[in-house]
Protein backbone atom coordinates (compact mmCIF):
# COMPACT_ATOMS: atom_id res chain seq x y z
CA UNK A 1 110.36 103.32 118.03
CA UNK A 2 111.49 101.04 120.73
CA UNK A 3 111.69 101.71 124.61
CA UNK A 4 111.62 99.66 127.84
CA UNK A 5 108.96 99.51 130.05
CA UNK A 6 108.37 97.66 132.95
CA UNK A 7 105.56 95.11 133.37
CA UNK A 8 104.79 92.95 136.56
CA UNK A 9 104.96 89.13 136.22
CA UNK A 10 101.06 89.14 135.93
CA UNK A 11 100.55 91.44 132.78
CA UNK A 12 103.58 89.77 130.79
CA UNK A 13 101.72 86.88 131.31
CA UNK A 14 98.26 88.57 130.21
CA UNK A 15 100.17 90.21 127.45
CA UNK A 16 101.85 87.08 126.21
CA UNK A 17 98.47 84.81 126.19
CA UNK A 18 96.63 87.70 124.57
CA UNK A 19 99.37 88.38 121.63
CA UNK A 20 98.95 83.86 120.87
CA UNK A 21 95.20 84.76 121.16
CA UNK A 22 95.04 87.34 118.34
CA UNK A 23 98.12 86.51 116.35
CA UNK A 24 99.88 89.69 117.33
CA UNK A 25 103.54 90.34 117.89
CA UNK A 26 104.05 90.40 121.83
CA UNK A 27 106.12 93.45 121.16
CA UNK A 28 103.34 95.54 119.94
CA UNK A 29 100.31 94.58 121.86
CA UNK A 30 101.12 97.20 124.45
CA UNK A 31 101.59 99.97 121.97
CA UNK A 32 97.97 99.44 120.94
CA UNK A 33 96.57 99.34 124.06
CA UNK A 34 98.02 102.47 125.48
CA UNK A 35 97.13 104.03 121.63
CA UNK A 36 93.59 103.06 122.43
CA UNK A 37 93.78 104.74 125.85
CA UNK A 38 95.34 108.10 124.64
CA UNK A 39 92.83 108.35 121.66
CA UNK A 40 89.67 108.27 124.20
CA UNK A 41 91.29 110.96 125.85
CA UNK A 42 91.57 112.62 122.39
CA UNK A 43 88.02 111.85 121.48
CA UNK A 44 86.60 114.24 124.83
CA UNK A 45 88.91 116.54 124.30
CA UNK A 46 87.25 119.82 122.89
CA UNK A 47 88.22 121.62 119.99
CA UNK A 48 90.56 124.79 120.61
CA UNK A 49 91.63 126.59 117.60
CA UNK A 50 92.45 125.67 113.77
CA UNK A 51 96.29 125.74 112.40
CA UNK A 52 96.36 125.47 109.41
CA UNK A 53 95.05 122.29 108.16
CA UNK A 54 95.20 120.83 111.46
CA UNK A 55 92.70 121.43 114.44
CA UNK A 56 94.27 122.07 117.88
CA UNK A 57 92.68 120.10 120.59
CA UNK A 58 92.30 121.38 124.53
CA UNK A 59 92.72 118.70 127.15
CA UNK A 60 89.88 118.27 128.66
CA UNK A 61 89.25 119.96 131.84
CA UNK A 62 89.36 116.95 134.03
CA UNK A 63 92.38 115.45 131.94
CA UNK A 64 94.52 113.58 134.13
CA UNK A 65 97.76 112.19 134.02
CA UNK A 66 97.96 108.75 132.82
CA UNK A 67 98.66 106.05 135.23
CA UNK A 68 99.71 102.35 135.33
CA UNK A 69 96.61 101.47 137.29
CA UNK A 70 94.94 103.47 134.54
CA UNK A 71 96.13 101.60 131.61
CA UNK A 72 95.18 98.24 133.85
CA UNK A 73 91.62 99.37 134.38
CA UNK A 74 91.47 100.39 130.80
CA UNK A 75 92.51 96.84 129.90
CA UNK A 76 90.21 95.63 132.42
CA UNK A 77 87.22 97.10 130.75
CA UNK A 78 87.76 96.52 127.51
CA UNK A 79 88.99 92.71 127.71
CA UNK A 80 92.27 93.54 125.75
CA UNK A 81 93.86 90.86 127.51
């Protein structure tokens, strides 16, 4: 799926040296960092119920909406870029 975001000057630029880094298309390096960001969320989120063969997660408590200064500091701390 394709969409438009908006990036500052300074994380293209991040963005762009890190896709020539790892040999990954510029156009989906930011797909798997936010992917990585949503699946830690998934990972304290507490079972909730099953339906049928799938589980049904609740947010966790303390689940928070997710911010561009978020997704920096997650980038940050992981040295995606």
């Amino acid at each position: 799926m394709r969409t438009t975001i908006e990036l500052s000057d300074a994380l293209h630029e991040r963005l762009r040296r890190q896709s020539q880094r790892d040999d990954i298309p510029l156009a989906r390096l930011p797909g798997s960092v936010v992917e990585r960001g949503l699946q830690a969320d998934i990972m304290q989120a507490s079972p909730k119920r099953q339906s049928g063969r799938f589980m049904v997660l609740a947010p966790a408590a303390t689940r928070a909406r997710v911010t561009a200064s978020a997704v920096q500091k997650a980038i940050d701390e992981t040295d995606v870029l």
